[in-house]
Every structure is written in structure tokens, then in C-alpha cells.
N, C-alpha and C. Protein backbone atom coordinates (compact mmCIF):
# COMPACT_ATOMS: atom_id res chain seq x y z
N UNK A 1 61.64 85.74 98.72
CA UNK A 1 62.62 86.53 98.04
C UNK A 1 63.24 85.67 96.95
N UNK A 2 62.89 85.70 95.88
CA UNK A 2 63.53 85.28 94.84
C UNK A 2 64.66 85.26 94.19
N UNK A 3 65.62 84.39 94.13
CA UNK A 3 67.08 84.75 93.55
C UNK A 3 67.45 84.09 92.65
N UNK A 4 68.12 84.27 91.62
CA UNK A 4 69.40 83.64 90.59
C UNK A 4 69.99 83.28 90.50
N UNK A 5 70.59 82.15 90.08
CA UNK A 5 72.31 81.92 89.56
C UNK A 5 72.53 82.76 88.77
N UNK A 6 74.17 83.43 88.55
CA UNK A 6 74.28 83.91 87.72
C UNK A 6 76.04 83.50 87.76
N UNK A 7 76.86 83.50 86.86
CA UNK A 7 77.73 83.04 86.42
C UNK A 7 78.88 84.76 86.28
N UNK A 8 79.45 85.25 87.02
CA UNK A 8 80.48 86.59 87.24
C UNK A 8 81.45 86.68 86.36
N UNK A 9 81.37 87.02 85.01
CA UNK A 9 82.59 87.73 84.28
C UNK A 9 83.63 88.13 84.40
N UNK A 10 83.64 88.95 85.82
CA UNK A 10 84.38 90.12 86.42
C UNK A 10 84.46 90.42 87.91
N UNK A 11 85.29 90.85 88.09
CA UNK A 11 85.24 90.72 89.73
C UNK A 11 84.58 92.38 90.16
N UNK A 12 83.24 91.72 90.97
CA UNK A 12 82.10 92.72 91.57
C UNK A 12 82.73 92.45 92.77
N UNK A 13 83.32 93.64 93.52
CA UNK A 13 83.42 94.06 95.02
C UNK A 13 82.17 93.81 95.85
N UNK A 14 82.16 92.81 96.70
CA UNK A 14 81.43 92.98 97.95
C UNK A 14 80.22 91.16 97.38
N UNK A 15 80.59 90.84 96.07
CA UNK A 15 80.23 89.79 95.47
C UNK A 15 80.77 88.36 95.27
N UNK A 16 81.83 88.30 94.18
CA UNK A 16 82.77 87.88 94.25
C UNK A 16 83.91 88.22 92.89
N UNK A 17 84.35 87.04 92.33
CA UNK A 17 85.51 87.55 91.00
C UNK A 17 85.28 86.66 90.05
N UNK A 18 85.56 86.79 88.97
CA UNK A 18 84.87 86.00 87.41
C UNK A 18 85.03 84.29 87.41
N UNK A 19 84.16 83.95 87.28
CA UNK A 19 84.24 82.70 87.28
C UNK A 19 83.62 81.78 88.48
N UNK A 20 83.17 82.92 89.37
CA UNK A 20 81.83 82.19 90.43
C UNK A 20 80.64 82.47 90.25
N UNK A 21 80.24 81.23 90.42
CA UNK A 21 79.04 81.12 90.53
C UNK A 21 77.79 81.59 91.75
N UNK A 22 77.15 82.72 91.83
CA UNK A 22 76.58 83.54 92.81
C UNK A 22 75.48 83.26 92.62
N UNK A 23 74.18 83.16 93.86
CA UNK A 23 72.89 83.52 94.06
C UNK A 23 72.61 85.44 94.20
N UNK A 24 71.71 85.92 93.20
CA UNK A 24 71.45 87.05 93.50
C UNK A 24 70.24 87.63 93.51
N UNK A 25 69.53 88.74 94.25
CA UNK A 25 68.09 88.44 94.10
C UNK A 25 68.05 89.01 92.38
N UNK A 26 66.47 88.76 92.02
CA UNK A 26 66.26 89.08 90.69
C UNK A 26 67.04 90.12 90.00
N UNK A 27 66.16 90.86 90.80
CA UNK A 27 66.37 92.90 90.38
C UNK A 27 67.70 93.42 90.55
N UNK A 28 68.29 92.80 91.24
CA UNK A 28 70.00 93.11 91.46
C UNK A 28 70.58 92.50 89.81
N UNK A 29 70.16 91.52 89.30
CA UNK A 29 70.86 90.69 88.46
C UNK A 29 70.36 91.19 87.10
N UNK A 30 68.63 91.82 87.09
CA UNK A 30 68.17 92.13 85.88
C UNK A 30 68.44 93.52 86.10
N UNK A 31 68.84 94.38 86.48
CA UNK A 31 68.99 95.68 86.49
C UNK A 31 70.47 95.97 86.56
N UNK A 32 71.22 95.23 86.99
CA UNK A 32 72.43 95.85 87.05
C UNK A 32 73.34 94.85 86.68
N UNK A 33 73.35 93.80 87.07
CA UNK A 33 74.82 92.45 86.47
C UNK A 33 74.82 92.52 85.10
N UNK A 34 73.40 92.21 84.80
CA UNK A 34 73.48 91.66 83.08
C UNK A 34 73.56 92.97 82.70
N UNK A 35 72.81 94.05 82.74
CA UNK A 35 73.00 95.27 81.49
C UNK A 35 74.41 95.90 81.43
N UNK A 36 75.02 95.82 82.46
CA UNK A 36 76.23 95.89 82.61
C UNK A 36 77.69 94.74 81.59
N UNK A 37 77.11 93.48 81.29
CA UNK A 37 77.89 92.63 80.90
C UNK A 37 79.15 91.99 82.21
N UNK A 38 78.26 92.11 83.58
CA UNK A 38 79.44 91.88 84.88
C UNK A 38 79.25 90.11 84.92
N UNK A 39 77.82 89.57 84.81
CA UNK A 39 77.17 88.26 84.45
C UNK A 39 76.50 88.17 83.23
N UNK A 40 76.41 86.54 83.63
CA UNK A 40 75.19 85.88 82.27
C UNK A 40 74.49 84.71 83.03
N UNK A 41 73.78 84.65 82.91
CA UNK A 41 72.74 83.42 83.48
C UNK A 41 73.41 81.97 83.50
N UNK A 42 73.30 81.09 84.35
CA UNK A 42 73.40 79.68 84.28
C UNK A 42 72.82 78.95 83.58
N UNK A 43 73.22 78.28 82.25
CA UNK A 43 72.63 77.43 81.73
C UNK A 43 73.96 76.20 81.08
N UNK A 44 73.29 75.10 80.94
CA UNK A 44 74.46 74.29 80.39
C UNK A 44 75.09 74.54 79.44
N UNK A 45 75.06 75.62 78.23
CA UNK A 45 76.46 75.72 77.87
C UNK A 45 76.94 76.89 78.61
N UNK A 46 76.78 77.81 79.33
CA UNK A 46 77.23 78.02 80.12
C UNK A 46 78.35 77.84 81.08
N UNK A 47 77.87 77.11 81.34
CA UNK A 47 78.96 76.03 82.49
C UNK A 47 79.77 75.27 81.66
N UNK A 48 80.10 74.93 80.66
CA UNK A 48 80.73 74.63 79.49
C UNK A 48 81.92 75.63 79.64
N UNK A 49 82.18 76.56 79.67
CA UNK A 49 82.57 77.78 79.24
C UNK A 49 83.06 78.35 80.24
N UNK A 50 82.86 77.38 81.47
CA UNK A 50 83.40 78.27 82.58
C UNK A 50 85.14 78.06 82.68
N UNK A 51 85.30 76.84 82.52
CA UNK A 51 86.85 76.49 82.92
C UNK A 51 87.34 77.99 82.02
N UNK A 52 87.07 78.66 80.74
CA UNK A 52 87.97 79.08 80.15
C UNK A 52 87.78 80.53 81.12
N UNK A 53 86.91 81.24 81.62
CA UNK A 53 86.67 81.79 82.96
C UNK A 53 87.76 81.54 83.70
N UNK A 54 87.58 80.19 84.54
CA UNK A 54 88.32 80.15 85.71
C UNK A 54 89.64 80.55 85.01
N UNK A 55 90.37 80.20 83.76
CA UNK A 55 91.75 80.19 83.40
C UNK A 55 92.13 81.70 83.09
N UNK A 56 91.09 82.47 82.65
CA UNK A 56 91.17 83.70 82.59
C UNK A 56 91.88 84.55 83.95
N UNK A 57 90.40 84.21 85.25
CA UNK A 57 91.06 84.47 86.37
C UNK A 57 92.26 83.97 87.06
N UNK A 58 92.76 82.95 86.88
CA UNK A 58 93.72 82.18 87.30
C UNK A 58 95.19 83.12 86.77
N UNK A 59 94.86 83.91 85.64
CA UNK A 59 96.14 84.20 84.71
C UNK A 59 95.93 86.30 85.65
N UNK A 60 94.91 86.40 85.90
CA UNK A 60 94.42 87.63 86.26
C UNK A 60 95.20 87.16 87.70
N UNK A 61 94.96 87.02 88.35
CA UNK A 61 95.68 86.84 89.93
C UNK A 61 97.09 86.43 90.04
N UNK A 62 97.38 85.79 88.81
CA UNK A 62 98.84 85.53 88.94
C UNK A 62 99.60 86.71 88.78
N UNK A 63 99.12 87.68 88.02
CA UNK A 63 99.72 88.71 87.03
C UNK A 63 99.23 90.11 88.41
N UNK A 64 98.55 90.07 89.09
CA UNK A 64 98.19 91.00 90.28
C UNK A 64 99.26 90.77 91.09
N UNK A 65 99.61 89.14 91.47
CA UNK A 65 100.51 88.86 92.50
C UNK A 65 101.63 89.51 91.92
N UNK A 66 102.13 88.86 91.05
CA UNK A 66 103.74 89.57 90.41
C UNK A 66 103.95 90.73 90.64
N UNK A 67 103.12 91.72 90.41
CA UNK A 67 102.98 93.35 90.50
C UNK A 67 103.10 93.35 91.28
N UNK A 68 102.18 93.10 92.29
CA UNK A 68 102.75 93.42 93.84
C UNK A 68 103.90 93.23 94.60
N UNK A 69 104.42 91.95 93.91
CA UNK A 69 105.63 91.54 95.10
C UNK A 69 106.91 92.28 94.30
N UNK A 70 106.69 92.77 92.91
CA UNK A 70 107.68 94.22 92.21
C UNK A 70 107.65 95.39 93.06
N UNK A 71 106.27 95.47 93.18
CA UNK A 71 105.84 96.87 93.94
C UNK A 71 106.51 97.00 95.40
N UNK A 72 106.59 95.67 95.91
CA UNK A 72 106.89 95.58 96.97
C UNK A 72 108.49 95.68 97.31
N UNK A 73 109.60 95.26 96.68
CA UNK A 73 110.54 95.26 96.39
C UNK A 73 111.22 96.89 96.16
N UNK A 74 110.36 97.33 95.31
CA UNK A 74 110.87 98.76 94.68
C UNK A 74 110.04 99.59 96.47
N UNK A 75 109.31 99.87 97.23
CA UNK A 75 108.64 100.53 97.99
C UNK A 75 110.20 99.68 98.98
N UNK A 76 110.27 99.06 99.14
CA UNK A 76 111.11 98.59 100.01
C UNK A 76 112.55 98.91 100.31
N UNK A 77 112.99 99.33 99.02
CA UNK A 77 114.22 99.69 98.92
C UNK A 77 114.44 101.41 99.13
N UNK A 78 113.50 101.71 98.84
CA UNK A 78 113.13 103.15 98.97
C UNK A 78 112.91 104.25 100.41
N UNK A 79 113.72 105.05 100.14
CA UNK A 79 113.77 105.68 101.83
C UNK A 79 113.38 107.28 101.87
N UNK A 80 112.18 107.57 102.17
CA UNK A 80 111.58 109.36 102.14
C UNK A 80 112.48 110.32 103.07
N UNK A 81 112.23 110.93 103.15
CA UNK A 81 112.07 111.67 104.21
C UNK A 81 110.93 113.14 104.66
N UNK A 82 110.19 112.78 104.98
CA UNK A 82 109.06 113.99 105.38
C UNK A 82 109.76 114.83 106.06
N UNK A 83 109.42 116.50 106.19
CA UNK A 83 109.31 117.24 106.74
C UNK A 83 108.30 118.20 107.16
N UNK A 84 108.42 118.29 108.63
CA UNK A 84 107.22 118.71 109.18
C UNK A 84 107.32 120.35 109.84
N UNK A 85 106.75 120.78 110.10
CA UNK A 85 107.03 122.31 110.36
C UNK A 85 106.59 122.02 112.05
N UNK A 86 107.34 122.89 112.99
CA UNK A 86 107.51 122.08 114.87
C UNK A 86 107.87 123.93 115.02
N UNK A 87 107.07 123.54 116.11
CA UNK A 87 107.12 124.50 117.28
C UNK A 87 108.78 124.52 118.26
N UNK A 88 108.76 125.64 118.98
CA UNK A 88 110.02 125.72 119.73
C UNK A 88 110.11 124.26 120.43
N UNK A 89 109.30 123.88 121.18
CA UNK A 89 109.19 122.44 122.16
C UNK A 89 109.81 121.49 121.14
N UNK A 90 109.38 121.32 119.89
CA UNK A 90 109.55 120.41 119.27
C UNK A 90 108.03 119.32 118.81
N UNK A 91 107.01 120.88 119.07
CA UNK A 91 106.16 119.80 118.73
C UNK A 91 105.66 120.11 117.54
N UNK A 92 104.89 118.74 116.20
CA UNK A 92 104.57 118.80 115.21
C UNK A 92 103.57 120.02 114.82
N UNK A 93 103.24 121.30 114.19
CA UNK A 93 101.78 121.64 113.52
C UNK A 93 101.29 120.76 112.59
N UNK A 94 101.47 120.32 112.10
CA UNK A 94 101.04 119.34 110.81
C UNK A 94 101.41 117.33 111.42
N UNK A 95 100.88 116.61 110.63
CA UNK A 95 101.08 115.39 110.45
C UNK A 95 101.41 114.64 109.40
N UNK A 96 102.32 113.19 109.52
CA UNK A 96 101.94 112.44 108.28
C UNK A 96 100.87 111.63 108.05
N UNK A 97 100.05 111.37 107.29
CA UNK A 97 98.94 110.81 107.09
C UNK A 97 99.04 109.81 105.85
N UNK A 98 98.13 108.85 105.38
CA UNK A 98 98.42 108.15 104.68
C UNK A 98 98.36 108.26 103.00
N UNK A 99 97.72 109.78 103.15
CA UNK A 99 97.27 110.12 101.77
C UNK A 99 98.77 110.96 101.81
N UNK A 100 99.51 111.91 102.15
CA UNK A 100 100.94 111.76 101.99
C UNK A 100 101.69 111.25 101.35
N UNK A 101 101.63 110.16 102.24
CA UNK A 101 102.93 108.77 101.85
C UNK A 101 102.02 108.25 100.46
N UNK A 102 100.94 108.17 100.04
CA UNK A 102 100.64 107.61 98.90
C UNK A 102 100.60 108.78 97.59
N UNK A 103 100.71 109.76 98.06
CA UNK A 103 100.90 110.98 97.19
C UNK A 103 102.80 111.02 96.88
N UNK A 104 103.73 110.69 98.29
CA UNK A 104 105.27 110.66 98.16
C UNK A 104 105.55 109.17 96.69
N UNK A 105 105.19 108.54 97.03
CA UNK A 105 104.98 107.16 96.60
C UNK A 105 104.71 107.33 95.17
N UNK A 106 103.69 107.89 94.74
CA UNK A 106 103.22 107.92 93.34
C UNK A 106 104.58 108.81 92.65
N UNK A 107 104.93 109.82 93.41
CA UNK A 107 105.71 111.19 93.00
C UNK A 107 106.91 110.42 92.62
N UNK A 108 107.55 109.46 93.53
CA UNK A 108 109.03 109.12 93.64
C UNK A 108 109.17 107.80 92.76
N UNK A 109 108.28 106.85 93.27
CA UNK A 109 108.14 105.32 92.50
C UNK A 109 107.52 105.47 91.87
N UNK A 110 106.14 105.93 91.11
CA UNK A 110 105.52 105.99 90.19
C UNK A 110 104.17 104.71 90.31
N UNK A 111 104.09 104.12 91.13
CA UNK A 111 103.33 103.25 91.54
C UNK A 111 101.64 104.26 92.25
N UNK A 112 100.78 103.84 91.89
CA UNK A 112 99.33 104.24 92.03
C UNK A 112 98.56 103.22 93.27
N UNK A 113 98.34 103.57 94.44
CA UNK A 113 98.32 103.31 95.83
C UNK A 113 96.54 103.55 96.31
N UNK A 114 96.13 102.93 96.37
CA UNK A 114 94.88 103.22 97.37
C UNK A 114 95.09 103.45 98.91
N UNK A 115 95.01 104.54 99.00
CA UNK A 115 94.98 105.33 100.57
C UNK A 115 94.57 104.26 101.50
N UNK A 116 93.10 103.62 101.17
CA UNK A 116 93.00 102.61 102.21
C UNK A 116 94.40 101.36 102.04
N UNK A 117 95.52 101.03 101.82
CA UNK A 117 95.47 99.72 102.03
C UNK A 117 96.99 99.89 102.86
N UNK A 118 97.37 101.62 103.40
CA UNK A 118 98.10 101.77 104.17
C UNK A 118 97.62 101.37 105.62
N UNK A 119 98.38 101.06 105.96
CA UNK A 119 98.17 100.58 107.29
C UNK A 119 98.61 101.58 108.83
N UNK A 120 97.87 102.94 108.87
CA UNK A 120 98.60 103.73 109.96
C UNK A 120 97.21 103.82 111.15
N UNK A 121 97.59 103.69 111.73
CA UNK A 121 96.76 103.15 113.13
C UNK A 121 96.59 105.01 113.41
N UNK A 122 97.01 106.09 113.90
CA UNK A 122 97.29 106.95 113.85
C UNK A 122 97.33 108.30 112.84
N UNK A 123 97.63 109.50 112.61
CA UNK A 123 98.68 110.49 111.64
C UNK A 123 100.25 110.07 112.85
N UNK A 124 101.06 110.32 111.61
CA UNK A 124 102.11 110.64 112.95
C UNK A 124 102.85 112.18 112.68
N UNK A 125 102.66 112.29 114.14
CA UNK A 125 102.87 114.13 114.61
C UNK A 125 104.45 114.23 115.13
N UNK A 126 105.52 112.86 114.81
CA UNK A 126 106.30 113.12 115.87
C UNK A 126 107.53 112.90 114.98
N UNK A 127 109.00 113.37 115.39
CA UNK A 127 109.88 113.40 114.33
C UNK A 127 110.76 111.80 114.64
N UNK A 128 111.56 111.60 114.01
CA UNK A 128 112.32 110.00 113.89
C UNK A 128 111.71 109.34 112.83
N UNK A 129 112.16 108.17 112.74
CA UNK A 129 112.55 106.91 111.79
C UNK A 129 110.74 106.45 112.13
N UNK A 130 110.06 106.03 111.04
CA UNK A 130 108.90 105.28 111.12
C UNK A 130 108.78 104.48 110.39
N UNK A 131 108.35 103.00 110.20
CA UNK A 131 108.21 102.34 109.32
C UNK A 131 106.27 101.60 109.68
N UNK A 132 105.69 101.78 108.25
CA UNK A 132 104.46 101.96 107.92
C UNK A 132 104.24 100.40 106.95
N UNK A 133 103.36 99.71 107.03
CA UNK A 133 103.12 98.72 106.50
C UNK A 133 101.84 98.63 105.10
N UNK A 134 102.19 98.44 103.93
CA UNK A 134 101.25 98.56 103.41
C UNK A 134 100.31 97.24 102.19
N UNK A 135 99.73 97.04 102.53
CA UNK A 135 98.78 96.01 101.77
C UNK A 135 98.60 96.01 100.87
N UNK A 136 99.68 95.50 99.74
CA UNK A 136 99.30 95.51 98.63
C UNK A 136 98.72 94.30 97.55
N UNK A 137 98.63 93.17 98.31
CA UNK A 137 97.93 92.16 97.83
C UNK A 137 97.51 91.33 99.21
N UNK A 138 96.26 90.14 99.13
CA UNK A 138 96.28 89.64 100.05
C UNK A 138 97.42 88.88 100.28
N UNK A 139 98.32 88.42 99.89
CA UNK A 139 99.22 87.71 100.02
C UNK A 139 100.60 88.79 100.02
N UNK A 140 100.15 90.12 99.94
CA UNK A 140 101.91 90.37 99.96
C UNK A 140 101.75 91.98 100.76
N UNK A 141 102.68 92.13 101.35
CA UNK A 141 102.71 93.49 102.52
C UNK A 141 103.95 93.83 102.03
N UNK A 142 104.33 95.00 101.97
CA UNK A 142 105.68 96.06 101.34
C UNK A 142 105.95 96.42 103.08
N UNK A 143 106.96 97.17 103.49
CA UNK A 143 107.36 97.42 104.63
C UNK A 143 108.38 98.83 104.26
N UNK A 144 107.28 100.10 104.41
CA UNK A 144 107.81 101.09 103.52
C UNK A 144 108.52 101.85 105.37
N UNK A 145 109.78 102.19 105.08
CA UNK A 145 110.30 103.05 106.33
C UNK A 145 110.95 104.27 105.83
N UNK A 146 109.99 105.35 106.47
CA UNK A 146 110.77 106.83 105.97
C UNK A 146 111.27 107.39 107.30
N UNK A 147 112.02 108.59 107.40
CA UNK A 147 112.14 110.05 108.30
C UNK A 147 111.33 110.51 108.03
N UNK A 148 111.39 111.35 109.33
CA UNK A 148 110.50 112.49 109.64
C UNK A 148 111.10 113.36 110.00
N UNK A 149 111.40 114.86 109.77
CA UNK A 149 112.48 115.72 110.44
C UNK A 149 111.93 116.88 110.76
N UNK A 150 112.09 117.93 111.51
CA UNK A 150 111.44 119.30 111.76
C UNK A 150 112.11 120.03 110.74
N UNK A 151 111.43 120.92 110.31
CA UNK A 151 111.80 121.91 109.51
C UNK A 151 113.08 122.80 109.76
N UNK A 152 113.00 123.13 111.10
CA UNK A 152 113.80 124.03 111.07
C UNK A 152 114.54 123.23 112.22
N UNK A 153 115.87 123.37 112.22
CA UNK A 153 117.07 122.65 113.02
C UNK A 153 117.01 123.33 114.35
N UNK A 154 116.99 122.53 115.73
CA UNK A 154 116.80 123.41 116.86
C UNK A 154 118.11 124.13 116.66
N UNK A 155 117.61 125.93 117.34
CA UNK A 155 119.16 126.60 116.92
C UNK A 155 119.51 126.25 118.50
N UNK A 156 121.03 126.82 118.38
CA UNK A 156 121.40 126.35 119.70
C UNK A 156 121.70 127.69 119.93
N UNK A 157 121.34 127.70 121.84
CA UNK A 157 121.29 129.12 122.27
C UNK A 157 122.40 129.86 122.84
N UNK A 158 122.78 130.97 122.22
CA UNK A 158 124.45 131.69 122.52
C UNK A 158 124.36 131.73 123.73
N UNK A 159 125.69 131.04 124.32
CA UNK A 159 126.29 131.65 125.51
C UNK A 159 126.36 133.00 126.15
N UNK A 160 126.75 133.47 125.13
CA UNK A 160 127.09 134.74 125.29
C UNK A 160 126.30 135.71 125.76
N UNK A 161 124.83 135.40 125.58
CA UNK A 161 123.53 135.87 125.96
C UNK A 161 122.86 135.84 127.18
N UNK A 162 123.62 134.65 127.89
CA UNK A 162 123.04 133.86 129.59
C UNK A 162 124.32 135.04 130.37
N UNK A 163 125.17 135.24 129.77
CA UNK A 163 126.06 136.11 130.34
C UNK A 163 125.75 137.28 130.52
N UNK A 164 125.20 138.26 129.56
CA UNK A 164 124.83 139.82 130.23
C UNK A 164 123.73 139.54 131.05
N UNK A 165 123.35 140.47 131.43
CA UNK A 165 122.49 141.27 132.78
C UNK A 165 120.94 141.47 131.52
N UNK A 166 120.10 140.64 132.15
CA UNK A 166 119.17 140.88 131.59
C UNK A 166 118.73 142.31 131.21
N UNK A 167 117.55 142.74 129.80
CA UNK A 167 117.25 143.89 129.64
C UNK A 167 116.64 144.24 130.65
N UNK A 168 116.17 145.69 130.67
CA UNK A 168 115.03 146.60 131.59
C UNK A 168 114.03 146.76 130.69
N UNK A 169 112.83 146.40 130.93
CA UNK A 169 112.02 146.74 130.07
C UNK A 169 111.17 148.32 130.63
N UNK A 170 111.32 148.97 129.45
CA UNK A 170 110.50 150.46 130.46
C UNK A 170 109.06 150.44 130.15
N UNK A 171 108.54 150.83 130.74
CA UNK A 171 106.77 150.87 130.56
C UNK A 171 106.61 151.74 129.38
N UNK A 172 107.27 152.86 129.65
CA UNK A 172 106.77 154.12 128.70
C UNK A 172 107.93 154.34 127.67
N UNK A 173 107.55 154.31 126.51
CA UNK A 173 108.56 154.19 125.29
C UNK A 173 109.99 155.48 125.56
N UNK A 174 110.05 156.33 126.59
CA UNK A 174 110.64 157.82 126.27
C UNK A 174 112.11 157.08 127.02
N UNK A 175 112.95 157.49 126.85
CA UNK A 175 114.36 157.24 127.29
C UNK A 175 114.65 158.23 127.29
N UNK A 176 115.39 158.13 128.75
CA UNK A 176 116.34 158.88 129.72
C UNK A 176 117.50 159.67 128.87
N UNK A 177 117.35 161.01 128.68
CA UNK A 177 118.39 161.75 128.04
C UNK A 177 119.26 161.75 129.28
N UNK A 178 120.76 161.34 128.44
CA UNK A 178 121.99 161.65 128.97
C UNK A 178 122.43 163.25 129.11
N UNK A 179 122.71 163.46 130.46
CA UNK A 179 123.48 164.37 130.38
C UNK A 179 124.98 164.65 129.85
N UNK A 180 125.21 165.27 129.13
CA UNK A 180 126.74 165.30 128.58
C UNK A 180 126.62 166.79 128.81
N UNK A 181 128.43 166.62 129.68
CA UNK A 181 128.97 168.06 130.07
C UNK A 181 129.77 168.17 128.67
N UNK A 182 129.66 169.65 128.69
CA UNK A 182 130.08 170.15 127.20
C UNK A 182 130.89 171.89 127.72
N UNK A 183 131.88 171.59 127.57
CA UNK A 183 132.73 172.92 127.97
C UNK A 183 132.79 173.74 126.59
């Protein structure tokens, strides 16, 4: 199996980020790195040329970190509240999920969220205080905590109601005409 050096421009997911140096087989590198402009081949001036690479990336990760630990700050200070639509018991029909909170998030902070880098083990179906962790750099985690509330407020049940004499229910819709004496 034959492979390449090739020298990364740009950061390829699942590869690495600009300014490493990768083995790749041929056909991966002549079909898709180079026509793309993602690499360029190893050669000595090449490698010449890399420090200004590495400084590129160096200024690229610094400027990712900053954002994040802003992002993180502003998500932090910030308090939702979901509402969920609940049955008499009190139990949830619906859930929060993570595409939600990254849909609340975009709406309120204005910040643009990849669904994956929430961290919910779960949906949650249940009402109270939750706090959800989310990954927004390798080096930096936001610690976003919202409510959750039922829609509708349990009503509270009249007294006044435990007091009469339960109804009669009749089988057959016709009710009992009163007699009224009439002189």
C-alpha cells in the first residue's frame, strides 16, 4: 500500500490541522487533498514554509480559544426557561433535547452551536432546575443551567366539591319529571 507525505493547509477532520505533516495513501492525496488545495507535497522548499503554517495555526487556535471562553461566559450568565406541556400526574408529553437548547441558544445569545458538543446523557422529560454541560473547545466547557416548568400550573382542587354528595349518573339520558301540584 503505497503512501505520501503531504504537508495540511487546513484542518481535515479525522486527519489532522494545517501545518502537519501526514502519511496518506496515494489516491486519497491525488484525488482529493491536492485538487482540493487542503495539501501540497513534501519537498524542501516546502518545509521552508512551514513555520509560516505553523504561525498561521498557532494564531487560528488562539483566536478559537478566545471565542469560546466569550461564548462561555455569555452561555453562563444566561438563564432559559423551557416549557413543557404535562399530564394531570405531572408527567412530561414532550422532552428537552439538545437540539432545543441549541436552537434556545442561537435565538437568545446569538451564538451558532453544534448539537453534538452538548453534553445530555438523556432528553429530559422532568420539570425543575437542570444544568447541561457543553463543549465548546477542547480546553473550555460553558455550564449552561435552565428551568423546566409544566405548562399549565397544577390547579388546586375546590373544597367545596369534596363536600356535596357525589352525582348519580343515570344510564338512560330521560329525567324524572317532577310532579308539581297546581291548584
Amino acid at each position: 500500500m503505497p503512501l505520501t507525505e503531504l504537508i495540511l493547509t487546513e484542518n481535515v477532520p479525522g486527519l489532522g490541522a494545517e501545518a502537519d505533516v501526514v502519511k496518506v495513501r496515494r489516491g486519497y492525496a491525488r484525488n482529493y487533498l491536492l485538487p482540493r488545495g487542503k495539501a501540497y507535497e513534501v519537498t524542501p522548499g516546502a518545509l521552508r514554509k512551514l513555520d509560516a503554517l505553523k504561525q498561521k495555526r498557532a494564531e487560528r487556535e488562539a483566536r478559537e480559544l478566545n471565542e469560546a471562553e466569550e461564548l462561555a461566559r455569555r452561555i453562563g450568565k444566561t438563564r432559559f426557561v423551557f416549557t413543557l406541556e404535562t399530564g394531570e400526574t405531572g408527567k412530561a408529553f414532550g422532552s428537552v433535547t439538545a437540539q432545543d437548547i441549541v436552537n434556545r441558544i442561537k435565538n437568545e445569545v446569538g451564538a451558532e452551536i453544534d448539537r453534538h458538543k452538548i453534553v445530555l446523557e438523556r432528553p429530559i422529560k422532568d420539570t425543575g432546575e437542570h444544568e447541561v454541560t457543553i463543549k465548546l473547545h477542547h480546553d473550555v466547557t460553558a455550564r449552561f443551567v435552565f428551568q423546566v416548568k409544566s405548562s399549565e400550573e397544577p390547579k388546586p382542587e375546590p373544597e367545596s366539591a369534596a363536600a356535596e354528595e357525589p352525582k348519580r349518573r343515570r344510564i338512560f339520558g330521560r329525567k324524572k319529571e317532577e310532579k308539581h301540584d297546581t291548584k
